[in-house]
N, C-alpha and C. Protein backbone atom coordinates (compact mmCIF):
# COMPACT_ATOMS: atom_id res chain seq x y z
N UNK A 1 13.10 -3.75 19.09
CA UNK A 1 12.66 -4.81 18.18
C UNK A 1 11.86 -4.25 17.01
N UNK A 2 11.06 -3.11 17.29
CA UNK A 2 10.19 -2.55 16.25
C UNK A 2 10.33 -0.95 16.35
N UNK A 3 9.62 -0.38 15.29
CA UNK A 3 9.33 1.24 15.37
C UNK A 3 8.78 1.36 15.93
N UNK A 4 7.89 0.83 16.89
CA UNK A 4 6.30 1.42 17.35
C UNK A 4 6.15 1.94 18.54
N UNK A 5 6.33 2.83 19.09
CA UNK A 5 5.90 3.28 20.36
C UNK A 5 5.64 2.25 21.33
N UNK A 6 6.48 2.55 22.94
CA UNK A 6 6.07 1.28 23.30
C UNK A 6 4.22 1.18 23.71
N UNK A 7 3.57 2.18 23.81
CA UNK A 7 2.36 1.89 23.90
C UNK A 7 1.67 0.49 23.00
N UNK A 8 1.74 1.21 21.81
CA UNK A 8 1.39 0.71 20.34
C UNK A 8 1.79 -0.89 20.57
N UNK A 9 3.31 -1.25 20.61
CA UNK A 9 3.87 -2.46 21.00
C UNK A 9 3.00 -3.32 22.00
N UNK A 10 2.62 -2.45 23.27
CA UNK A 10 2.11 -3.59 24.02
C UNK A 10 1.11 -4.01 23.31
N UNK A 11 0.28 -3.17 22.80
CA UNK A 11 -1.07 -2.96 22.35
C UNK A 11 -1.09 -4.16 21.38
N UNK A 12 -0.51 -4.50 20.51
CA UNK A 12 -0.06 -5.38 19.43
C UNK A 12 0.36 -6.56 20.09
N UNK A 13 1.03 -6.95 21.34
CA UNK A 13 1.26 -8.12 21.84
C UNK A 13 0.34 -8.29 22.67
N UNK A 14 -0.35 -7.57 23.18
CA UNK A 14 -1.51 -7.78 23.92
C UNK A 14 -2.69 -8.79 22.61
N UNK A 15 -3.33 -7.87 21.62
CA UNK A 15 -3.56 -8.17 20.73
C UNK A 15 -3.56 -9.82 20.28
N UNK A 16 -2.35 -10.14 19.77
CA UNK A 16 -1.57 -11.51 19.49
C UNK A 16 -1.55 -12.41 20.42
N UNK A 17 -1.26 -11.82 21.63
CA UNK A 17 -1.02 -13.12 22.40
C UNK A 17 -3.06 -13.60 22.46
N UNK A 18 -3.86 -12.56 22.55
CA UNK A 18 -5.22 -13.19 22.47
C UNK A 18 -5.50 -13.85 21.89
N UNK A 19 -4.93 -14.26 20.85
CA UNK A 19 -5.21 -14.89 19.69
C UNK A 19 -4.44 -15.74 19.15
N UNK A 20 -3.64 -16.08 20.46
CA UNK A 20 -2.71 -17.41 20.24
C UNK A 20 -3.47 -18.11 21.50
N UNK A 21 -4.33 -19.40 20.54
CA UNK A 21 -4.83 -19.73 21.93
C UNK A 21 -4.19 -20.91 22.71
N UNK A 22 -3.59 -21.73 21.77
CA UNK A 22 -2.90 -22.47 22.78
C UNK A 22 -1.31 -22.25 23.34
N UNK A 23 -1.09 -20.86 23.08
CA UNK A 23 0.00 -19.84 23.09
C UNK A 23 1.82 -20.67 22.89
N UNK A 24 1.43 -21.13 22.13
CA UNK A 24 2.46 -21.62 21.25
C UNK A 24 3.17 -20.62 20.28
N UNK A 25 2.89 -19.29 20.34
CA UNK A 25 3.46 -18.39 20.27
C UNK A 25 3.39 -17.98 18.42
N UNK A 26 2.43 -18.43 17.78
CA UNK A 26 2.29 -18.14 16.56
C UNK A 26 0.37 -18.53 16.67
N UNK A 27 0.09 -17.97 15.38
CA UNK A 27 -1.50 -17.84 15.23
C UNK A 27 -1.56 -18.13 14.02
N UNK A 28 -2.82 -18.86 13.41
CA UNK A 28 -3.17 -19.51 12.21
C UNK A 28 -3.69 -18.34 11.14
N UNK A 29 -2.41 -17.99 9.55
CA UNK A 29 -2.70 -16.95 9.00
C UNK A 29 -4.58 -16.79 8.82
N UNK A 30 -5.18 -17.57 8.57
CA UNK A 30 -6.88 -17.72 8.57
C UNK A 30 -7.37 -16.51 9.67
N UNK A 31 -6.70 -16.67 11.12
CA UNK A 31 -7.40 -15.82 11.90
C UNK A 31 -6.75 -14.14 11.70
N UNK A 32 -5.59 -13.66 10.55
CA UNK A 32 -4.93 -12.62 10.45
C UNK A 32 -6.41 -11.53 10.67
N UNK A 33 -6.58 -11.73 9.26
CA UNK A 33 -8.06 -10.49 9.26
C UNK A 33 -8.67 -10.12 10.55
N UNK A 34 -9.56 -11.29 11.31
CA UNK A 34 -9.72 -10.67 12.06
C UNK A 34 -9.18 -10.43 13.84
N UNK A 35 -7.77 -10.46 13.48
CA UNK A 35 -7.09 -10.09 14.84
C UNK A 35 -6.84 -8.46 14.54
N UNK A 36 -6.87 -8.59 12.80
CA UNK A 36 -6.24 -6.66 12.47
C UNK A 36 -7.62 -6.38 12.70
N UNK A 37 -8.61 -6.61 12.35
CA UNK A 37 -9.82 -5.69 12.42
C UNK A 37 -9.83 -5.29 14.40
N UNK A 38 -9.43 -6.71 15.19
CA UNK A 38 -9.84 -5.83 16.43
C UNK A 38 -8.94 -4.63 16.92
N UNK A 39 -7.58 -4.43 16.26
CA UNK A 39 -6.92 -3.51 16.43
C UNK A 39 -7.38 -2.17 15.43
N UNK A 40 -7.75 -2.25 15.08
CA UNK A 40 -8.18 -1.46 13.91
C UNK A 40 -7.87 -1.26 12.28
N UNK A 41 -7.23 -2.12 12.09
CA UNK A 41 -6.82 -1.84 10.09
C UNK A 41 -7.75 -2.45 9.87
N UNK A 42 -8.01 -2.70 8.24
CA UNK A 42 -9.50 -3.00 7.74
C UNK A 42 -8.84 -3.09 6.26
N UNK A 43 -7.53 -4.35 6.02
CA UNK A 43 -6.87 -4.47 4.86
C UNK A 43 -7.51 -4.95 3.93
N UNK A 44 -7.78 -4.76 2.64
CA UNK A 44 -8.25 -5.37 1.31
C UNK A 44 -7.52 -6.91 1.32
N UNK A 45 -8.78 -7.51 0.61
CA UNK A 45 -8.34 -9.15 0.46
C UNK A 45 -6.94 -9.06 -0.02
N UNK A 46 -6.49 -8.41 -1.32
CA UNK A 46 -5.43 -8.21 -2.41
C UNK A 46 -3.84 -8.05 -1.02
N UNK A 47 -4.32 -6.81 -0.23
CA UNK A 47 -3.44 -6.48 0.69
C UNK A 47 -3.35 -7.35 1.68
N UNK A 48 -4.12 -8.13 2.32
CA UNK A 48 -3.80 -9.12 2.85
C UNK A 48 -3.36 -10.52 2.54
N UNK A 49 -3.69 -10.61 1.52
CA UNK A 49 -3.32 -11.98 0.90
C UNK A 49 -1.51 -11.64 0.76
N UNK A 50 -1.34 -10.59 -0.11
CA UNK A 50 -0.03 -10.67 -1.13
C UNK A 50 0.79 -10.49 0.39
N UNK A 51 0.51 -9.46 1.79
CA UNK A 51 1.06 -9.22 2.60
C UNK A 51 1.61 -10.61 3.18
N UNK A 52 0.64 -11.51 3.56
CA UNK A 52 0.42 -12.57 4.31
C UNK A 52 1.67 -13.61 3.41
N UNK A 53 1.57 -13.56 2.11
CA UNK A 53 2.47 -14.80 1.72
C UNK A 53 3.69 -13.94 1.62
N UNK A 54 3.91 -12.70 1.83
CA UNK A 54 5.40 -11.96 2.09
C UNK A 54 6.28 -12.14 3.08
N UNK A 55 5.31 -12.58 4.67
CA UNK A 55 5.73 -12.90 5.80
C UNK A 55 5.82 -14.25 6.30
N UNK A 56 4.83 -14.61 6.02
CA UNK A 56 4.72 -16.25 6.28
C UNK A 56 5.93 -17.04 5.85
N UNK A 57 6.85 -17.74 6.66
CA UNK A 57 7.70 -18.83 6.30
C UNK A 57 7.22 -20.09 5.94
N UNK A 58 5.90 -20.07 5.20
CA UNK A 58 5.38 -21.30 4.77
C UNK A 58 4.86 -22.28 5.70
N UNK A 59 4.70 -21.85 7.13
CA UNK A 59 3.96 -22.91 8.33
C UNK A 59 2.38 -22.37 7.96
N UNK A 60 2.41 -21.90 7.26
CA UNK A 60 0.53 -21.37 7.65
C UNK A 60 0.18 -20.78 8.74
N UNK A 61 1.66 -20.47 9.73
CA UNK A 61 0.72 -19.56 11.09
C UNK A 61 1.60 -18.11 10.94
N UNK A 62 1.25 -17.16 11.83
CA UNK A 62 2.57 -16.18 11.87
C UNK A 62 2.30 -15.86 13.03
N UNK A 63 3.81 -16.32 13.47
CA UNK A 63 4.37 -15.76 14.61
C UNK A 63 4.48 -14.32 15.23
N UNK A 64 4.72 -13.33 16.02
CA UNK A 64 4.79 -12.06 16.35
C UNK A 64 5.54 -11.41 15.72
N UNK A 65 6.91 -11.28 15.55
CA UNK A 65 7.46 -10.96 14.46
C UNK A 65 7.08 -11.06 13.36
N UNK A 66 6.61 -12.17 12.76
CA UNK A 66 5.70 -11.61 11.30
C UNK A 66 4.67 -10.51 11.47
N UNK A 67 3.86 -10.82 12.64
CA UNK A 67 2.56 -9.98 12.75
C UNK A 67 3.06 -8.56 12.63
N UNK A 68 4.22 -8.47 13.62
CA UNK A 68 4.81 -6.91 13.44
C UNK A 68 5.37 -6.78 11.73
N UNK A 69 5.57 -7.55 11.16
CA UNK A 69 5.97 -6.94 9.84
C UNK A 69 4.86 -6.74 8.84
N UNK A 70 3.71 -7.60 9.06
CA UNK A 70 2.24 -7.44 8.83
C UNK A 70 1.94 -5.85 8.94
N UNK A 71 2.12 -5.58 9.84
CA UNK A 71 1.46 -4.23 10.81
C UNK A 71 2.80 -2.88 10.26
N UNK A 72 3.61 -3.15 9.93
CA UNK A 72 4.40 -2.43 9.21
C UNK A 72 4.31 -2.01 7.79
N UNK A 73 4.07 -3.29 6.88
CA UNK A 73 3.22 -3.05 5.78
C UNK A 73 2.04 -2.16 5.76
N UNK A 74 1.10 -2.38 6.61
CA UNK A 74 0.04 -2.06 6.32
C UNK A 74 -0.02 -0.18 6.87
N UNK A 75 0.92 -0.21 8.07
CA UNK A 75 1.01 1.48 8.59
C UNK A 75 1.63 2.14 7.15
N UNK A 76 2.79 1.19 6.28
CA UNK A 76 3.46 2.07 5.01
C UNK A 76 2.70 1.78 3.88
N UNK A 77 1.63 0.78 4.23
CA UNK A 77 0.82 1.02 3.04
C UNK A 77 -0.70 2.49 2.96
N UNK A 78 -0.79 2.38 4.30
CA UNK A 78 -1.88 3.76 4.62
C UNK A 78 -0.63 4.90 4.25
N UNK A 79 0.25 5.57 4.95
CA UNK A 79 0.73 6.16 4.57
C UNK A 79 0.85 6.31 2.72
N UNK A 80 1.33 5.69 2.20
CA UNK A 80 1.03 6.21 0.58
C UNK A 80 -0.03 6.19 0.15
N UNK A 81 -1.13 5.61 0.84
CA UNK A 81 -2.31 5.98 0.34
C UNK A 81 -2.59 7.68 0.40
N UNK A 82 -2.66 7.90 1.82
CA UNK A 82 -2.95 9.36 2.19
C UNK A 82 -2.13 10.05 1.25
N UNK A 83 -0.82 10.22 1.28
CA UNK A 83 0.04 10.75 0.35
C UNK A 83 -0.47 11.12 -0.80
N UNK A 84 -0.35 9.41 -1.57
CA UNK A 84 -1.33 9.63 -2.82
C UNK A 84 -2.32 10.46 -2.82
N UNK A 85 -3.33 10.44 -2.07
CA UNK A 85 -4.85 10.80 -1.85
C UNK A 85 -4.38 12.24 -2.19
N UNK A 86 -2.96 12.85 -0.73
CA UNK A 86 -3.50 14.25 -0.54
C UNK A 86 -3.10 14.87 -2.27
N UNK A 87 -2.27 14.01 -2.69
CA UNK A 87 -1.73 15.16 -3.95
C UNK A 87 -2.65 14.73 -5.01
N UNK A 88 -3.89 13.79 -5.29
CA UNK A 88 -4.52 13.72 -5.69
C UNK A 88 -5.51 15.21 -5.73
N UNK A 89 -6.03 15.21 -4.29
CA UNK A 89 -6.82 16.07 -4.06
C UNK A 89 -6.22 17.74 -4.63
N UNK A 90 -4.79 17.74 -4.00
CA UNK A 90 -4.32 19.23 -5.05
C UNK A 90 -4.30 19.37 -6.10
N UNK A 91 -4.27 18.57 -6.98
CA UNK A 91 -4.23 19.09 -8.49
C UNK A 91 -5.64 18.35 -9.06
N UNK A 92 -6.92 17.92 -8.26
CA UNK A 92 -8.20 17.76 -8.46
C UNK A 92 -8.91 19.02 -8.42
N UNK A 93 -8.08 20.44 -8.90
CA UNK A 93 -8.50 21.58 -8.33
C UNK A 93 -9.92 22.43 -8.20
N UNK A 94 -11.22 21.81 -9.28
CA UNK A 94 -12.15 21.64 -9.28
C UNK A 94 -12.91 20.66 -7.76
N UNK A 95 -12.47 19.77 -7.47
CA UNK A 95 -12.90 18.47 -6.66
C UNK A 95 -13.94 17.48 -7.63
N UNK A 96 -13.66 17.25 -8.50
CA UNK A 96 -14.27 16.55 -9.34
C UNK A 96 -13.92 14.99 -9.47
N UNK A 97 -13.08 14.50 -8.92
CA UNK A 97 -12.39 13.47 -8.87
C UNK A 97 -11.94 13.10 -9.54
N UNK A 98 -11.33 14.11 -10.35
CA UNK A 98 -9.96 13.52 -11.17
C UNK A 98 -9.28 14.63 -11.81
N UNK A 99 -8.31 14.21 -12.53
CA UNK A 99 -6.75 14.99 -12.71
C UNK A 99 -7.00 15.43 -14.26
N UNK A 100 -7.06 16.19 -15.24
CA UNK A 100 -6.85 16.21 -16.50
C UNK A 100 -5.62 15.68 -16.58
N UNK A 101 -5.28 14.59 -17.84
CA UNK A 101 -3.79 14.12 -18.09
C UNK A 101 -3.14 14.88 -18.14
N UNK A 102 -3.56 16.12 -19.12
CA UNK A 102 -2.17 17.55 -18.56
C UNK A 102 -1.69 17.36 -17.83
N UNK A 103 -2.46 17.39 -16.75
CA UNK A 103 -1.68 17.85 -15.22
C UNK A 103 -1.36 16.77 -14.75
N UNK A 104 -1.29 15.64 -14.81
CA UNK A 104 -0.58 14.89 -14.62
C UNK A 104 0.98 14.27 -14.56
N UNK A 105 1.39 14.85 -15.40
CA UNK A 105 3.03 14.90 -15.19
C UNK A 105 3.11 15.61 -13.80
N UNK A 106 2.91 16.86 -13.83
CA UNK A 106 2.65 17.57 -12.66
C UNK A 106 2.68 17.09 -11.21
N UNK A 107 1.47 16.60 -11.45
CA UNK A 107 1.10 15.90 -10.20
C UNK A 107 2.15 14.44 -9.68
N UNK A 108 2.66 13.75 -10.69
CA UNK A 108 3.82 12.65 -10.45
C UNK A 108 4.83 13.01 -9.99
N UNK A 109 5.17 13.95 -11.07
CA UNK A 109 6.65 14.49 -10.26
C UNK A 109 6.76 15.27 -8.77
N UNK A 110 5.34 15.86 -8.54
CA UNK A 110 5.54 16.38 -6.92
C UNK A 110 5.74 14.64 -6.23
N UNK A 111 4.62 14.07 -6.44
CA UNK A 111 4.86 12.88 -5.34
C UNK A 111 5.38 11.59 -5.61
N UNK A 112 6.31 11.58 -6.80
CA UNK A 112 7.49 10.51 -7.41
C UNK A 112 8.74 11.58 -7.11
N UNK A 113 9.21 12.06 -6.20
CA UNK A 113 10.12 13.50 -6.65
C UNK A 113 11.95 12.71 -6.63
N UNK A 114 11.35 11.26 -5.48
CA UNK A 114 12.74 10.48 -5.74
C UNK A 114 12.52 9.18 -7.01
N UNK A 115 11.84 9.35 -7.87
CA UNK A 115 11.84 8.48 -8.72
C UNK A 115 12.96 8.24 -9.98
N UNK A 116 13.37 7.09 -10.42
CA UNK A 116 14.67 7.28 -11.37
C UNK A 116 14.19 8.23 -12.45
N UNK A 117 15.77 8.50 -13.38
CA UNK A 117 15.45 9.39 -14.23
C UNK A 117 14.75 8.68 -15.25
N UNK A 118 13.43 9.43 -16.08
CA UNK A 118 13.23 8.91 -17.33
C UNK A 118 11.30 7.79 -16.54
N UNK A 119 11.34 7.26 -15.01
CA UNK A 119 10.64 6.67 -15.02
C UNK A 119 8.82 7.37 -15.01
N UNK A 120 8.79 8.90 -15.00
CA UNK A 120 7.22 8.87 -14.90
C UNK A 120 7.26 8.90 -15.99
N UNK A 121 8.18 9.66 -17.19
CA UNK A 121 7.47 9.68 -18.98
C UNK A 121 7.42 8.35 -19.27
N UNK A 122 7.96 7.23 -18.37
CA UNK A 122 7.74 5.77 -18.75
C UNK A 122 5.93 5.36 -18.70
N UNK A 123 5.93 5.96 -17.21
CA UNK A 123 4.41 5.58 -16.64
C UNK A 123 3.55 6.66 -17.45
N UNK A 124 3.60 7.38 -18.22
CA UNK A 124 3.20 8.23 -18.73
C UNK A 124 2.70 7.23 -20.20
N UNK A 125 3.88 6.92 -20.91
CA UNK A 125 3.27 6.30 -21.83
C UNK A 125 2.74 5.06 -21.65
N UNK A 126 3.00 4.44 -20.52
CA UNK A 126 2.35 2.98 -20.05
C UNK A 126 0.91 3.49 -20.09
N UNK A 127 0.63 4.46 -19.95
CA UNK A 127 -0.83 4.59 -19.14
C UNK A 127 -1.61 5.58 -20.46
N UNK A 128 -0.63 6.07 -21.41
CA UNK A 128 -1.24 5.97 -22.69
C UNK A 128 -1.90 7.53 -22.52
N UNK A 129 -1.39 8.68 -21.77
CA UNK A 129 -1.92 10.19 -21.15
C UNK A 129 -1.11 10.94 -22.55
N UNK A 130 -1.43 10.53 -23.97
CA UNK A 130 -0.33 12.17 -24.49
C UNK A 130 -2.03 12.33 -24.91
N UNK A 131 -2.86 11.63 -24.42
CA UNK A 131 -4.31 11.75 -25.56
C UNK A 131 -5.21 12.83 -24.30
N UNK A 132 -5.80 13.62 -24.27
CA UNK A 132 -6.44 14.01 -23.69
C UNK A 132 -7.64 13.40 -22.87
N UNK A 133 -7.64 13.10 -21.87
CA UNK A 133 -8.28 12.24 -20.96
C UNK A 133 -8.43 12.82 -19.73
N UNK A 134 -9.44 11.75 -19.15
CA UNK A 134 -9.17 12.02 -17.11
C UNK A 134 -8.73 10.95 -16.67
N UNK A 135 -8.15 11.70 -15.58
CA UNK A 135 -7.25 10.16 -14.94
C UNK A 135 -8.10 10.20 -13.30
N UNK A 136 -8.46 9.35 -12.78
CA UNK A 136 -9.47 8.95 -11.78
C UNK A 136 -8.64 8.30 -10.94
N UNK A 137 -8.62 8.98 -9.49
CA UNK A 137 -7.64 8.36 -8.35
C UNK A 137 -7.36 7.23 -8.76
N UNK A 138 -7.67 6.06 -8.70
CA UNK A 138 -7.39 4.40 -8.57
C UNK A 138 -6.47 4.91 -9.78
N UNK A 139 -6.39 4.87 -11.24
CA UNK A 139 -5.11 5.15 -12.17
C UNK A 139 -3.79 5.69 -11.85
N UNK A 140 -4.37 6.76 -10.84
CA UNK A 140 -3.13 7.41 -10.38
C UNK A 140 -2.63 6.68 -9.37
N UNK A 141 -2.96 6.23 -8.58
CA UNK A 141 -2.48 5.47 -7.58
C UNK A 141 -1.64 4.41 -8.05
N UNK A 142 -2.08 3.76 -9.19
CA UNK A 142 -1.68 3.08 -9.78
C UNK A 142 0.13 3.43 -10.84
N UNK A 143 -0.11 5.02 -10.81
CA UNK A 143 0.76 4.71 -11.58
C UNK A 143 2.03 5.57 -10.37
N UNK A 144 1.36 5.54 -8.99
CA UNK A 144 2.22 6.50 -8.26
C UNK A 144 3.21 4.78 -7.73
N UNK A 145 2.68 3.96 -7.62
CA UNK A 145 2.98 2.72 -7.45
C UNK A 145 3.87 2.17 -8.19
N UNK A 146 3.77 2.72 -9.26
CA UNK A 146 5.11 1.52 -10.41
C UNK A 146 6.20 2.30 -10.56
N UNK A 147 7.15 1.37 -9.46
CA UNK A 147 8.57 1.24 -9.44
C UNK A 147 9.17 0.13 -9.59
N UNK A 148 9.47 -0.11 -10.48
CA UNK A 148 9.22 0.87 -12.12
C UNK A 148 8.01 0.34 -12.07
N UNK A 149 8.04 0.55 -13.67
CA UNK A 149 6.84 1.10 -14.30
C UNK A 149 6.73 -0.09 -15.15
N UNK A 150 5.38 -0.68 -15.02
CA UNK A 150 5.12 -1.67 -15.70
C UNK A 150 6.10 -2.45 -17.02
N UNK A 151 5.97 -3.19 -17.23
CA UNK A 151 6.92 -4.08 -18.42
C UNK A 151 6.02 -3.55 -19.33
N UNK A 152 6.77 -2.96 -20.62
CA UNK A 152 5.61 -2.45 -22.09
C UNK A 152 5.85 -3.93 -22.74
N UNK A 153 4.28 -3.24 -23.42
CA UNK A 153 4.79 -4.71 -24.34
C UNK A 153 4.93 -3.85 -25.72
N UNK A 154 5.73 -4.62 -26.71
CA UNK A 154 6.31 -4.17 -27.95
C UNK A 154 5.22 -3.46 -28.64
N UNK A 155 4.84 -4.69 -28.63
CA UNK A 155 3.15 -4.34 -29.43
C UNK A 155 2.86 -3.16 -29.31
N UNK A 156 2.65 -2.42 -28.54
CA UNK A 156 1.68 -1.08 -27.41
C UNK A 156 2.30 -0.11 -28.39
């Protein structure tokens, strides 16, 4: 039914079913947050919200199968974080917390390496790097994220 180890699985229906209390087999999105906190994620409002109306079939509760697609999001959303993070941290080669724009192409193309042709010089000029600058994790993250790459506006 899922990727997860069956450990992990019980662990997660164990989880859910606690928190279905009149076990009608779905739980009120309101109690999401903190059923993930007792398992351990610790999602941003932004990540839970946008997650929550991705899964939800519009009853206001989610069922187990949503919860597992909840919990899927959020394992592939840590994963590109770290990702992000680690190739952040390699070409932060000082540890200063951040990238000279130079090196920034650099640094995209290691961890965009399946990205279409043409799209980081897109995110490149979206993000306005031919000027000499620093680019500060959250930017980069930001621009390791746009697939594609933001809508330009004419104007710009």
């Amino acid at each position: 039914m899922n990727r997860f180890p069956a450990d992990l699985s019980r662990d997660l229906k164990d989880a859910f079913e606690a928190f279905d209390k009149d076990g009608n087999g779905s739980v009120p999105v309101t109690g999401l947050r903190e059923m993930l906190k007792t398992i351990g994620y610790n999602p941003t409002d932004v990540l839970l919200e946008n997650t929550s109306i991705l899964v939800d079939n519009g009853n206001g509760r989610i069922d187990f199968k949503e919860f597992i697609e909840i919990i899927d999001r959020l394992e592939t959303e840590e994963k590109n974080e770290k990702e992000a993070r680690d190739c952040f941290n390699a070409f932060d080669f000082m540890g200063e917390g951040f990238i000279a724009s130079n090196d920034i192409k650099e640094a995209l193309i290691f961890v965009m390496e399946k990205a279409p042709p043409g799209a980081i010089n897109e995110i490149l000029k979206y993000h306005r790097l031919e000027r000499n600058r620093r680019v500060y994790f959250s930017e980069f993250k930001e621009m390791v994220r746009a697939f594609p790459p933001p809508k330009m506006n004419k104007n710009s």
